[in-house]
N, C-alpha and C. Protein backbone atom coordinates (compact mmCIF):
# COMPACT_ATOMS: atom_id res chain seq x y z
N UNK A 1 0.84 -1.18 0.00
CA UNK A 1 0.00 0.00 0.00
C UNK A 1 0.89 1.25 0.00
N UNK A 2 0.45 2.16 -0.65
CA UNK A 2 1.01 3.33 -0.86
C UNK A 2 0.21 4.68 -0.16
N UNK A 3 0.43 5.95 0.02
CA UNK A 3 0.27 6.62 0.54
C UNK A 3 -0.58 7.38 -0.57
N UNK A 4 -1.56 8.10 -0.51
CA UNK A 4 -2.15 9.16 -1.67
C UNK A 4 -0.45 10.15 -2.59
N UNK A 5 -0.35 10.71 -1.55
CA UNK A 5 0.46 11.72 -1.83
C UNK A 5 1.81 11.44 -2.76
N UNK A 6 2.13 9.66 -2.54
CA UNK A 6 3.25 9.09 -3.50
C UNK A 6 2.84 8.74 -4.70
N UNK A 7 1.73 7.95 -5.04
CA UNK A 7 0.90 7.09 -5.50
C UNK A 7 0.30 8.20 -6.73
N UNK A 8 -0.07 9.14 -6.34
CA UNK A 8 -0.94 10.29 -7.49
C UNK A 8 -2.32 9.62 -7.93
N UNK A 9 -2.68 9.99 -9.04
CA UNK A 9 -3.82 9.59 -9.78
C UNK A 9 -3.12 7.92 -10.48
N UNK A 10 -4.64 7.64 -10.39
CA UNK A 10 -4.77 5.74 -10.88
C UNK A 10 -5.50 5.82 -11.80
N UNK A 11 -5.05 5.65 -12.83
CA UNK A 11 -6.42 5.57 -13.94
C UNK A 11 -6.83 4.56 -14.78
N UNK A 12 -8.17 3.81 -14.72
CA UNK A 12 -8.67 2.50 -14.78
C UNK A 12 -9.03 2.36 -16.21
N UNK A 13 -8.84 1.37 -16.77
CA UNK A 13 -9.39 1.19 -18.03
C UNK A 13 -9.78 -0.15 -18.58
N UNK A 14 -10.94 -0.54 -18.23
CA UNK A 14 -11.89 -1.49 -18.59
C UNK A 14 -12.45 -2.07 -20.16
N UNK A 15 -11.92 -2.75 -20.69
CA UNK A 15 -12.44 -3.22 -22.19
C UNK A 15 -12.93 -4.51 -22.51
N UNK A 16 -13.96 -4.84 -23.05
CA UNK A 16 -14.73 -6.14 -23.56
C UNK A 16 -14.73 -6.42 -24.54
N UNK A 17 -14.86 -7.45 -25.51
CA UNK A 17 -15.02 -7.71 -26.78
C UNK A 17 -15.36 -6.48 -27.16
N UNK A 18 -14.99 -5.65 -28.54
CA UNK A 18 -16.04 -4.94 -29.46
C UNK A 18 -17.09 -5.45 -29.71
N UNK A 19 -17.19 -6.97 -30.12
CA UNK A 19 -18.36 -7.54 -30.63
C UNK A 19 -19.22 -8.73 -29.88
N UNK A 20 -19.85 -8.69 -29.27
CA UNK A 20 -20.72 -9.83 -28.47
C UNK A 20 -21.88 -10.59 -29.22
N UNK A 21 -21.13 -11.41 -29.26
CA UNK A 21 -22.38 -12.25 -30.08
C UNK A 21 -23.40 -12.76 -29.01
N UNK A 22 -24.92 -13.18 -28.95
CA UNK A 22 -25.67 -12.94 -28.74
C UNK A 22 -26.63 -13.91 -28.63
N UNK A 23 -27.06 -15.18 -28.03
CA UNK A 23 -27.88 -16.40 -27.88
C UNK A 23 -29.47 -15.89 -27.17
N UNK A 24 -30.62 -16.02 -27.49
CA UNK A 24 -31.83 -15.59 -26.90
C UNK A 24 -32.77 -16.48 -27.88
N UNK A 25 -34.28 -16.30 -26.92
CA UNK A 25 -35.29 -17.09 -27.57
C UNK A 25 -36.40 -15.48 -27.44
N UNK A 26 -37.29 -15.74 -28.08
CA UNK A 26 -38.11 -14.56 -28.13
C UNK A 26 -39.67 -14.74 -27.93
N UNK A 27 -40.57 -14.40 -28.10
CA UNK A 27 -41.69 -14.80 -28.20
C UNK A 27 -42.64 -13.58 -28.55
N UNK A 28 -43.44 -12.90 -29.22
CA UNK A 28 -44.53 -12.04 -29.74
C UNK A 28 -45.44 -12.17 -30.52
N UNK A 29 -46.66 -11.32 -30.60
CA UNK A 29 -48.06 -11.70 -31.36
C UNK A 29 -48.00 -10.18 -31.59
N UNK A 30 -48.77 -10.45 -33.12
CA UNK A 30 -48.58 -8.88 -33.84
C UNK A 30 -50.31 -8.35 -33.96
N UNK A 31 -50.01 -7.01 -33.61
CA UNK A 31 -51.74 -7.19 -33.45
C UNK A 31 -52.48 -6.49 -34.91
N UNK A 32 -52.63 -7.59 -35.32
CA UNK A 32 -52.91 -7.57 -37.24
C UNK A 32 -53.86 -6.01 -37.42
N UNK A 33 -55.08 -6.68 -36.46
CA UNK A 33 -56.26 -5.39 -36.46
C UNK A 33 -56.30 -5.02 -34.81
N UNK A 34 -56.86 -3.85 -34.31
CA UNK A 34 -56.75 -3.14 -33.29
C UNK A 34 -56.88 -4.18 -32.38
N UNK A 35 -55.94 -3.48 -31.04
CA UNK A 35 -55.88 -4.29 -30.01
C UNK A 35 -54.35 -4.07 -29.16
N UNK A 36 -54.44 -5.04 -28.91
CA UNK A 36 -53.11 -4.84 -27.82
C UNK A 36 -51.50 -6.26 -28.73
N UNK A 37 -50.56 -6.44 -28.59
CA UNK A 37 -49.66 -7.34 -28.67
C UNK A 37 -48.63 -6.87 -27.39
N UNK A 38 -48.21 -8.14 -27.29
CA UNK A 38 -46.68 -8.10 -26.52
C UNK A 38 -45.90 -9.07 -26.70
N UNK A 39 -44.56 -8.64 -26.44
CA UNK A 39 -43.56 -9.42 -27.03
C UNK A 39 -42.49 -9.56 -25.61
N UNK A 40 -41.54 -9.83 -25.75
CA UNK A 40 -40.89 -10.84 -24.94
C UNK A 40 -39.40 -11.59 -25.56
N UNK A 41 -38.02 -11.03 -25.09
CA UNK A 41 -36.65 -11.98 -25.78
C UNK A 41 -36.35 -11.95 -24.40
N UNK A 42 -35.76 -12.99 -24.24
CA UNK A 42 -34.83 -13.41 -22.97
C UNK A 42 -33.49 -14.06 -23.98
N UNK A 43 -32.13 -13.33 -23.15
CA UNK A 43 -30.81 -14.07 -23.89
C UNK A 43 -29.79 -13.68 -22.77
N UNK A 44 -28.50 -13.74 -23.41
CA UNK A 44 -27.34 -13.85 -22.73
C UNK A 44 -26.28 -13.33 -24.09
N UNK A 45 -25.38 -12.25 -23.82
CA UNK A 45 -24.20 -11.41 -24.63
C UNK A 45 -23.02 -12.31 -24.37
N UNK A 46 -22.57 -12.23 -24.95
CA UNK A 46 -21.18 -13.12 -24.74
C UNK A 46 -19.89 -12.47 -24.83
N UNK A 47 -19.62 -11.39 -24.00
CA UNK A 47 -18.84 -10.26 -24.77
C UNK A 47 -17.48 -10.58 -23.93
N UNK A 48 -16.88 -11.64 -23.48
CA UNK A 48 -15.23 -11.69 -23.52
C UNK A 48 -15.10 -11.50 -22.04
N UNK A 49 -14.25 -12.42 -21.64
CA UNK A 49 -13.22 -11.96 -20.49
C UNK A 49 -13.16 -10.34 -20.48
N UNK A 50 -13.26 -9.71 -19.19
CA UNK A 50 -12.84 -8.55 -19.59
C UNK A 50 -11.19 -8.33 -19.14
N UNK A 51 -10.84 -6.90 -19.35
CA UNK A 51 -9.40 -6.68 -19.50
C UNK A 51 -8.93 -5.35 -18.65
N UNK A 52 -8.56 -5.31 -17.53
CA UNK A 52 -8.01 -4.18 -17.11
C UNK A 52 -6.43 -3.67 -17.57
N UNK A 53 -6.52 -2.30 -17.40
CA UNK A 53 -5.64 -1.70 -17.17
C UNK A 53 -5.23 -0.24 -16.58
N UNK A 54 -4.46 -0.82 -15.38
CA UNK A 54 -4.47 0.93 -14.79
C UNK A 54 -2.84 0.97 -14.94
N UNK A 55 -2.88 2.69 -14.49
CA UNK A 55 -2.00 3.89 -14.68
C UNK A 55 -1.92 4.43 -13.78
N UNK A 56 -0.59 4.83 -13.51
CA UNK A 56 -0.21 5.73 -12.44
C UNK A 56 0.83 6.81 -12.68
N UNK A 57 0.00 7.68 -13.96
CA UNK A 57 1.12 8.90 -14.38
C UNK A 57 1.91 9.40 -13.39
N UNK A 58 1.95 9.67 -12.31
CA UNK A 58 2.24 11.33 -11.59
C UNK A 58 2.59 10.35 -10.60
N UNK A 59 3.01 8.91 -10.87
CA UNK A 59 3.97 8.57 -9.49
C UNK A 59 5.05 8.81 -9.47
N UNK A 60 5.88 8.53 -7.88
CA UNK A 60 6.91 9.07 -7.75
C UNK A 60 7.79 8.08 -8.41
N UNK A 61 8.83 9.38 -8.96
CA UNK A 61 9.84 7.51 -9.64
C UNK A 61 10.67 6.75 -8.78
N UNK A 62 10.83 7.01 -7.21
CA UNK A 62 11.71 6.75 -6.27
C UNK A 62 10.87 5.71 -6.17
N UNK A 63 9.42 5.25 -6.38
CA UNK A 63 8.84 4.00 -6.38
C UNK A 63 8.26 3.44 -7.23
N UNK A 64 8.44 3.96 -8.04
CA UNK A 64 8.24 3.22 -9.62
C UNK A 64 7.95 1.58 -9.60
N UNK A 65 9.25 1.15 -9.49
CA UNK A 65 9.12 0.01 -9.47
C UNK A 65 8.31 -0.55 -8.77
N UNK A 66 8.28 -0.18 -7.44
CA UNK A 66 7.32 -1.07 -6.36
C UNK A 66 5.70 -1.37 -6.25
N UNK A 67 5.57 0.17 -7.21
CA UNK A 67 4.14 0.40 -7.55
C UNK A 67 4.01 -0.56 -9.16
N UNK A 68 4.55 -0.85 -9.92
CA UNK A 68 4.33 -1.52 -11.17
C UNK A 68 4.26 -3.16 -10.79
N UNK A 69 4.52 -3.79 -9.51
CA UNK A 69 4.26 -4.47 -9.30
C UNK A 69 3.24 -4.80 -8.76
N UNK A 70 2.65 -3.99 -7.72
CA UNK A 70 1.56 -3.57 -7.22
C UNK A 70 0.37 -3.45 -7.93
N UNK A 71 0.75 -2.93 -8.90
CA UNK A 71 -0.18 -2.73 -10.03
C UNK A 71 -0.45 -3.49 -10.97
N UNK A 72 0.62 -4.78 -11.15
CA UNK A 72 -0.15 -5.45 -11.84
C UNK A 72 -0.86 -6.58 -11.40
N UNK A 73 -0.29 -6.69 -9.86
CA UNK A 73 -1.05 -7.74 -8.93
C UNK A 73 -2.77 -7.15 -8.74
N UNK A 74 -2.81 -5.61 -8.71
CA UNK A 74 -4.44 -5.15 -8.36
C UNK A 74 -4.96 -5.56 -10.35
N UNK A 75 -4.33 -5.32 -11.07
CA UNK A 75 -4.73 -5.42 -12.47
C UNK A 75 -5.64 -7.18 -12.83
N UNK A 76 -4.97 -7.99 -12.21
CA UNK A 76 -5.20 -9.40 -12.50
C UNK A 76 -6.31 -9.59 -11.11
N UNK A 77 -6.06 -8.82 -9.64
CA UNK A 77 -7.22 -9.35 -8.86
C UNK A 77 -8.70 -8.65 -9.89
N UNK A 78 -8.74 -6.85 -9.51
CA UNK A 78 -10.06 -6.63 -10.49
C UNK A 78 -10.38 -7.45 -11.53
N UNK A 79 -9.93 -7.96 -12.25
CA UNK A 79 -10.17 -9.23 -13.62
C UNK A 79 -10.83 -10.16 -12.96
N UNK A 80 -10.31 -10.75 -11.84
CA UNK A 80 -10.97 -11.76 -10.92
C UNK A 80 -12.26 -11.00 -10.66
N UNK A 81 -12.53 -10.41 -10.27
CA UNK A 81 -13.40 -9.73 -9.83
C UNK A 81 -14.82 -9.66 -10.49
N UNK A 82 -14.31 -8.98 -11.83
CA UNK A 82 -15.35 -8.71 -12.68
C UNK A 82 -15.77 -9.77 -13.80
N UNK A 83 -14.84 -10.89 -13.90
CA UNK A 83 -15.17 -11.68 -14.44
C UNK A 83 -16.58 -12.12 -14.69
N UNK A 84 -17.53 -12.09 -14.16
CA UNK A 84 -18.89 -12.44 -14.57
C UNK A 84 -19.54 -11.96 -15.58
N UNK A 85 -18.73 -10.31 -16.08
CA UNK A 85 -18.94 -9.64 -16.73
C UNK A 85 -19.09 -10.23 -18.50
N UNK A 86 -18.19 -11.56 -18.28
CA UNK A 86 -18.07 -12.19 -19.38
C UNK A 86 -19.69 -12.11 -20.20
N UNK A 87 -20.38 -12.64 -19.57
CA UNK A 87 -21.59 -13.00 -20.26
C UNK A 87 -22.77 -12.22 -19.04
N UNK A 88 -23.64 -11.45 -20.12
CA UNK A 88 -24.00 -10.16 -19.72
C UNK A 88 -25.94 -10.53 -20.38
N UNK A 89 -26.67 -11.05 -19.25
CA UNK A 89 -27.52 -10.96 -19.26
C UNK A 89 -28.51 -10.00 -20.10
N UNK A 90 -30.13 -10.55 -20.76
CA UNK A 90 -30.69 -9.52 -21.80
C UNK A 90 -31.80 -9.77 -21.70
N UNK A 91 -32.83 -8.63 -21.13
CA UNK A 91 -34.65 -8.94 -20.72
C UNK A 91 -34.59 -7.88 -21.68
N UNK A 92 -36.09 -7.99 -22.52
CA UNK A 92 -36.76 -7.03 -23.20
C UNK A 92 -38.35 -7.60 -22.93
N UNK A 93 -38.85 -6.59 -22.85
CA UNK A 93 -40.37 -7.16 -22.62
C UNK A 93 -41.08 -5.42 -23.27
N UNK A 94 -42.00 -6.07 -24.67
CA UNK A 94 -42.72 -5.08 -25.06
C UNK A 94 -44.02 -5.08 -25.16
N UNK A 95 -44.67 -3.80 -25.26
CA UNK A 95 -46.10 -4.24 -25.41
C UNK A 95 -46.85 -2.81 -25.66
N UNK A 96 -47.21 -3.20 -26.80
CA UNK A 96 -48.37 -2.36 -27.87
C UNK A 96 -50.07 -2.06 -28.21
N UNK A 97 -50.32 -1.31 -28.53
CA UNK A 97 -51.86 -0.71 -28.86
C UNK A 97 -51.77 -0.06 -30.28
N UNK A 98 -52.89 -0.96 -31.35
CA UNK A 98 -52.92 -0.52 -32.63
C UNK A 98 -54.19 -0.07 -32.26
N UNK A 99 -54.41 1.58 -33.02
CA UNK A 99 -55.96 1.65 -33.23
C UNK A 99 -56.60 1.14 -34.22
């Protein structure tokens, strides 16, 4: 652990797949002539391990080193952490009135 005043600003940077592909089932009724419909997808995103990375511009360099180790031990726990993030839950529930 480091002190504020050695340590400076930490700056976090969180990234997921660009692209999440996407598994769901759906269900809806279209309301041809007036009335009501509703619809309904339940799924799951699949968007990647996520990936940290922090920064510590404005540390001191007399601890440079001690903090880059530090830092990459907090880099790999948050990963632990957020891991669930992998696959990212998806409710939609709609529902309509044609006149």
């Amino acid at each position: 652990m480091f002190p504020a005043d050695e340590l400076g600003a930490v700056n976090a940077d969180i990234e997921l797949d660009s692209t999440a592909p996407y598994l769901g089932i759906g269900w809806g009724n279209v309301a041809i002539n007036e009335g009501f419909s509703f619809s309904l997808d339940l799924g799951v995103y699949f968007q990647g391990a996520p990936s940290v990375t922090l920064a510590t511009p404005d540390v001191d360099p007399s601890i440079a080193a001690e903090v880059a180790e530090e830092i990459a031990q907090a880099e790999a726990d948050l990963e632990d952490e957020i891991d669930f993030l992998e696959f990212y839950p998806y409710v939609s529930v709609g529902f309509a009135y044609r006149f």
